[in-house]
Protein backbone atom coordinates (compact mmCIF):
# COMPACT_ATOMS: atom_id res chain seq x y z
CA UNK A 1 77.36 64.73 107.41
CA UNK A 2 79.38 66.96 104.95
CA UNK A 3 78.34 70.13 106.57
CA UNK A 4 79.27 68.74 109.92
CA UNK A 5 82.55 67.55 108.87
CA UNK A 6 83.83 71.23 107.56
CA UNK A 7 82.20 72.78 110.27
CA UNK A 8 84.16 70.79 112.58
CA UNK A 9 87.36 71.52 110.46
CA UNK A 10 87.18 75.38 110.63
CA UNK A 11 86.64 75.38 114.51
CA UNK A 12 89.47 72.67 114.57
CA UNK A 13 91.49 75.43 113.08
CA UNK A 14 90.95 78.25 114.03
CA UNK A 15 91.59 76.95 117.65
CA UNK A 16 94.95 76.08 117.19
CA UNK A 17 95.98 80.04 116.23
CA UNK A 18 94.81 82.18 119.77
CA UNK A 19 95.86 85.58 120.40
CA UNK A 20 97.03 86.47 123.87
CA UNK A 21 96.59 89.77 125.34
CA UNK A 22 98.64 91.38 127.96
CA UNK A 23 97.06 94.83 129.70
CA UNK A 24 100.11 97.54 130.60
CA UNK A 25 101.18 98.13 133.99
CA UNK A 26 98.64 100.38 135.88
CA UNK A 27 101.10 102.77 136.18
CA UNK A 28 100.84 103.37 132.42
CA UNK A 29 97.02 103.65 132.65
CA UNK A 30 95.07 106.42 133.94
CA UNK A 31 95.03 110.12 135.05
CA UNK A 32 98.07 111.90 133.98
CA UNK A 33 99.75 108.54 133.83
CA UNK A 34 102.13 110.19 130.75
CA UNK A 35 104.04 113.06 132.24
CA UNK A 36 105.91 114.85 129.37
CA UNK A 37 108.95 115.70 131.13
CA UNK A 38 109.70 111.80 131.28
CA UNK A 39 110.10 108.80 128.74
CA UNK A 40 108.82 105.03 129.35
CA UNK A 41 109.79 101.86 128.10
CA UNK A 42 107.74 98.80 129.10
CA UNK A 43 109.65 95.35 129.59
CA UNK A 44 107.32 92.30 128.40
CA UNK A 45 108.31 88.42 128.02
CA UNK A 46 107.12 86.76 125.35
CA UNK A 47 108.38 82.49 125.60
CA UNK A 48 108.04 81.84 122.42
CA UNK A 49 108.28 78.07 122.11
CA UNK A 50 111.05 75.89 120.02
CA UNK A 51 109.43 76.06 116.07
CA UNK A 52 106.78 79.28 116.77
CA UNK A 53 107.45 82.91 116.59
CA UNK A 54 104.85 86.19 116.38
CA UNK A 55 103.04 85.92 113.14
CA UNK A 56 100.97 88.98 114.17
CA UNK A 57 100.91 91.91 116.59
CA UNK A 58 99.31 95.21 117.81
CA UNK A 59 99.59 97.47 120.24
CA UNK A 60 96.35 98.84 121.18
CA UNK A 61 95.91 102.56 122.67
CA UNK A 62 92.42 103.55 124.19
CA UNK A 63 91.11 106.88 125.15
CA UNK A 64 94.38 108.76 125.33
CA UNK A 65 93.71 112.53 126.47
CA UNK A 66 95.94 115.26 125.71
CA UNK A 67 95.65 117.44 128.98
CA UNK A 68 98.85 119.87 128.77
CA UNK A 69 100.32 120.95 125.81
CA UNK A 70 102.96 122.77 124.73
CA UNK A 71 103.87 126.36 123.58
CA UNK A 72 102.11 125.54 120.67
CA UNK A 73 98.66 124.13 121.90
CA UNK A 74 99.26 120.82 120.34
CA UNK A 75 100.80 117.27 121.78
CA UNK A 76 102.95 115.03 120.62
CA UNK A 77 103.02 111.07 121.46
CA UNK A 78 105.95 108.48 120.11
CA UNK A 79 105.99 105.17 120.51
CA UNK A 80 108.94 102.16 119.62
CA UNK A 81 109.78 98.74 119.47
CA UNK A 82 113.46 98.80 122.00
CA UNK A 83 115.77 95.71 121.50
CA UNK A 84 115.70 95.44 125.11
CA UNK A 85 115.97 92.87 127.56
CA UNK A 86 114.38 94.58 130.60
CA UNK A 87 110.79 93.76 131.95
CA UNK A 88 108.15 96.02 133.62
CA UNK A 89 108.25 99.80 133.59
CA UNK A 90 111.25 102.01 133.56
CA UNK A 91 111.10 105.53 133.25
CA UNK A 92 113.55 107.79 132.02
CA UNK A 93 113.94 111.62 132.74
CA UNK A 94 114.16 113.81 129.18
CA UNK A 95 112.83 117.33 130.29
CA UNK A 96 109.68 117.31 127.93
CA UNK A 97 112.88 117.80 124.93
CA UNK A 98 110.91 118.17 121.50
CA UNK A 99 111.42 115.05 119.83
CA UNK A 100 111.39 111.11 120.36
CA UNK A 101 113.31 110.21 123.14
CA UNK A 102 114.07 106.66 122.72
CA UNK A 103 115.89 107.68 119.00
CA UNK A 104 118.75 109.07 120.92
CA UNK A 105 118.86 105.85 123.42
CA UNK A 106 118.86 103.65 120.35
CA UNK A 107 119.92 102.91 116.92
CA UNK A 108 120.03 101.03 113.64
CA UNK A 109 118.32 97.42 114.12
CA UNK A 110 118.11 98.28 118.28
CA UNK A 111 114.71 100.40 117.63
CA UNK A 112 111.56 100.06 115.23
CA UNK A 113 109.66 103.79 114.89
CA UNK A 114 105.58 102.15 114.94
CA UNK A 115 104.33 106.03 114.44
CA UNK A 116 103.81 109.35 116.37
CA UNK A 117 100.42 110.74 117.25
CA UNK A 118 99.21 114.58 117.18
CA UNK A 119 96.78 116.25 119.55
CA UNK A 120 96.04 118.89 117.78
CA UNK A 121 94.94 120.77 121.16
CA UNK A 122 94.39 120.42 124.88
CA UNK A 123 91.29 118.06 125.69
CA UNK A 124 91.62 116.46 122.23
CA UNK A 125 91.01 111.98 122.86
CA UNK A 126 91.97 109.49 120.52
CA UNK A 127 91.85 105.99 120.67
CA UNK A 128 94.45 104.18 117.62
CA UNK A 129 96.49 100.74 116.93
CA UNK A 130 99.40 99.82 116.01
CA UNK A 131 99.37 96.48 114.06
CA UNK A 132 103.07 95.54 113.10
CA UNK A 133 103.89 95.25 109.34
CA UNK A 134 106.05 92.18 108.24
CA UNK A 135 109.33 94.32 108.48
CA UNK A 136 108.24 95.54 112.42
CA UNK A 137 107.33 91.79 113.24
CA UNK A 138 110.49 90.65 111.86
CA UNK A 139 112.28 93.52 114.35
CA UNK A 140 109.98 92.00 117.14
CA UNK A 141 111.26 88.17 117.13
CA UNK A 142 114.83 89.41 116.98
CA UNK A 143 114.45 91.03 119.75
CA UNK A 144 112.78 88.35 121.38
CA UNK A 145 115.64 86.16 121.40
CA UNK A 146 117.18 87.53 124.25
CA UNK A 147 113.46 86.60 125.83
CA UNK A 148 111.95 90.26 126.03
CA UNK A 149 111.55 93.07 124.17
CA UNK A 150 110.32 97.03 125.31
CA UNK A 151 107.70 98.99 123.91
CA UNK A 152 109.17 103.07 123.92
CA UNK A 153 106.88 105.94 125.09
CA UNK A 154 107.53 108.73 125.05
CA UNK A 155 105.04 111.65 125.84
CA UNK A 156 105.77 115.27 124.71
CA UNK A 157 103.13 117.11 126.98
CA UNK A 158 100.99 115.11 129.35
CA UNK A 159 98.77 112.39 128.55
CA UNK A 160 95.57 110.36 130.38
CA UNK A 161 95.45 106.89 129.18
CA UNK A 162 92.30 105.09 129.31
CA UNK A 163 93.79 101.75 127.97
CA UNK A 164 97.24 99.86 126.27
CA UNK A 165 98.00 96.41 125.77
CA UNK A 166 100.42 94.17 123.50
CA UNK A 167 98.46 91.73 121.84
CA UNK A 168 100.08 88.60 119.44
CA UNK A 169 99.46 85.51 117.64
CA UNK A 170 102.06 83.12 117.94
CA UNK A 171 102.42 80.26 114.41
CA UNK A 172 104.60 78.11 113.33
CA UNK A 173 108.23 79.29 111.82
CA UNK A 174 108.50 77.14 108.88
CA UNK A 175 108.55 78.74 105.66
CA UNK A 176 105.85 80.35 103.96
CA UNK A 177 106.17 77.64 101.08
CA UNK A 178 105.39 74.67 103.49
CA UNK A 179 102.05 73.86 104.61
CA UNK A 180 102.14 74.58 108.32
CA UNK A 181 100.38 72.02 110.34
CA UNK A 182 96.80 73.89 110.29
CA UNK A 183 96.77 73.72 107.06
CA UNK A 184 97.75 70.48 106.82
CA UNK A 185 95.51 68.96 109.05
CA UNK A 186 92.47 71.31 107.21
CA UNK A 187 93.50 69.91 104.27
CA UNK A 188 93.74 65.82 104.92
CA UNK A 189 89.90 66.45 106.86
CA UNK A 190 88.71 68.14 103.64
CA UNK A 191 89.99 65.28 101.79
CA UNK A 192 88.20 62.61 103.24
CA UNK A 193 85.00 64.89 103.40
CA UNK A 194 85.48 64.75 99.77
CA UNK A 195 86.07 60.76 99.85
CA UNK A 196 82.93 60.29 102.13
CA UNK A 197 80.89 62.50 99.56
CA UNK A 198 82.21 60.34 96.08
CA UNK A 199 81.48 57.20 97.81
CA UNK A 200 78.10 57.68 99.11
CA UNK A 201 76.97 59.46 95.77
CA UNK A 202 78.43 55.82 93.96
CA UNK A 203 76.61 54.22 96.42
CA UNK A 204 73.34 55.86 95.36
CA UNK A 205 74.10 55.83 91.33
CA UNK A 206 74.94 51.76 91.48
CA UNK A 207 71.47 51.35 93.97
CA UNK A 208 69.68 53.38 91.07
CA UNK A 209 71.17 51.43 88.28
């Protein structure tokens, strides 16, 4: 009986808290889908319901191929959080210009740098996430309040992409120093577990006596 009640309370809760995953546009996916002589921002909506926000996030690239480089033999790959409104793919002409892109569209609080990735040479694969810190997740439900937000791309050479998606976590917005209501309900199951357990062992030490 105790083992079955806690086993039921961990699968209670870890069902309330899913992640959802959303796969990029095809056009962002494949052969030569990065082209370095443009820039891409990708539009998602996120309805975040009344009392949730993100309480986690990553951005997941797979099997990204460097197949031109530059002058230099190596590749270069940026990528942003864009306080942006606009959904699906737009795609922006910069002339394969050294540098990120998006950081001369945007400023201050309008754009979060995640990272930039180096192919260190023509043919080189590599498969990385970005998983937001506290600060970047904090960047990520502003930005949401207008309903969408835009992840920035933006290629210096030209990239295959085998695989990209946004995935998140949505919880409960109450502060840190309030139960939320997984833990709450974990804890008032626990506590009768721990009622059930006192009163049958009573049971057994009066019965003995």
């Amino acid at each position: 009986m105790k083992k079955t009640i806690i086993i039921a309370a961990v699968v209670g809760i870890c069902g309330l808290a899913q992640a959802t995953t959303i796969n990029a546009p095809s056009t962002l996916v494949g052969a030569s889908a990065l082209d370095g002589n443009n820039a891409y921002s990708w539009g998602i909506a996120v309805a975040v319901p009344t009392g949730e926000t993100i309480t986690s996030a990553e951005i997941d690239f797979t099997g990204v191929q460097l197949t031109v480089a530059n002058s230099s033999g190596t590749g270069y790959l940026y990528t942003d959080l864009l306080n942006s409104k606009t959904t699906g793919v737009t795609t922006a002409s910069d002339g394969d210009a050294a540098g990120d892109y998006w950081a001369t569209k945007y400023s201050g609080a309008n754009i979060t740098s995640l990272g930039t990735k180096v192919f260190a040479a023509v043919g080189t694969t590599l498969t990385w996430s970005y998983v937001l810190s506290a600060a970047q997740l904090t960047a990520l439900n502003s930005y949401l309040a207008a309903g969408a937000f835009n992840i920035g791309i933006d290629p210096d050479c030209h990239y295959s992409v085998g695989g990209l998606s946004f995935t998140y976590t949505l919880g409960s917005s109450k502060s840190n120093s309030v139960p939320d209501d997984a833990v709450t309900a974990l804890l008032v199951v626990l506590s009768l577990a721990g009622l059930e357990i006192f009163r049958r062992q009573f049971a057994v030490a009066k019965i003995k006596a």
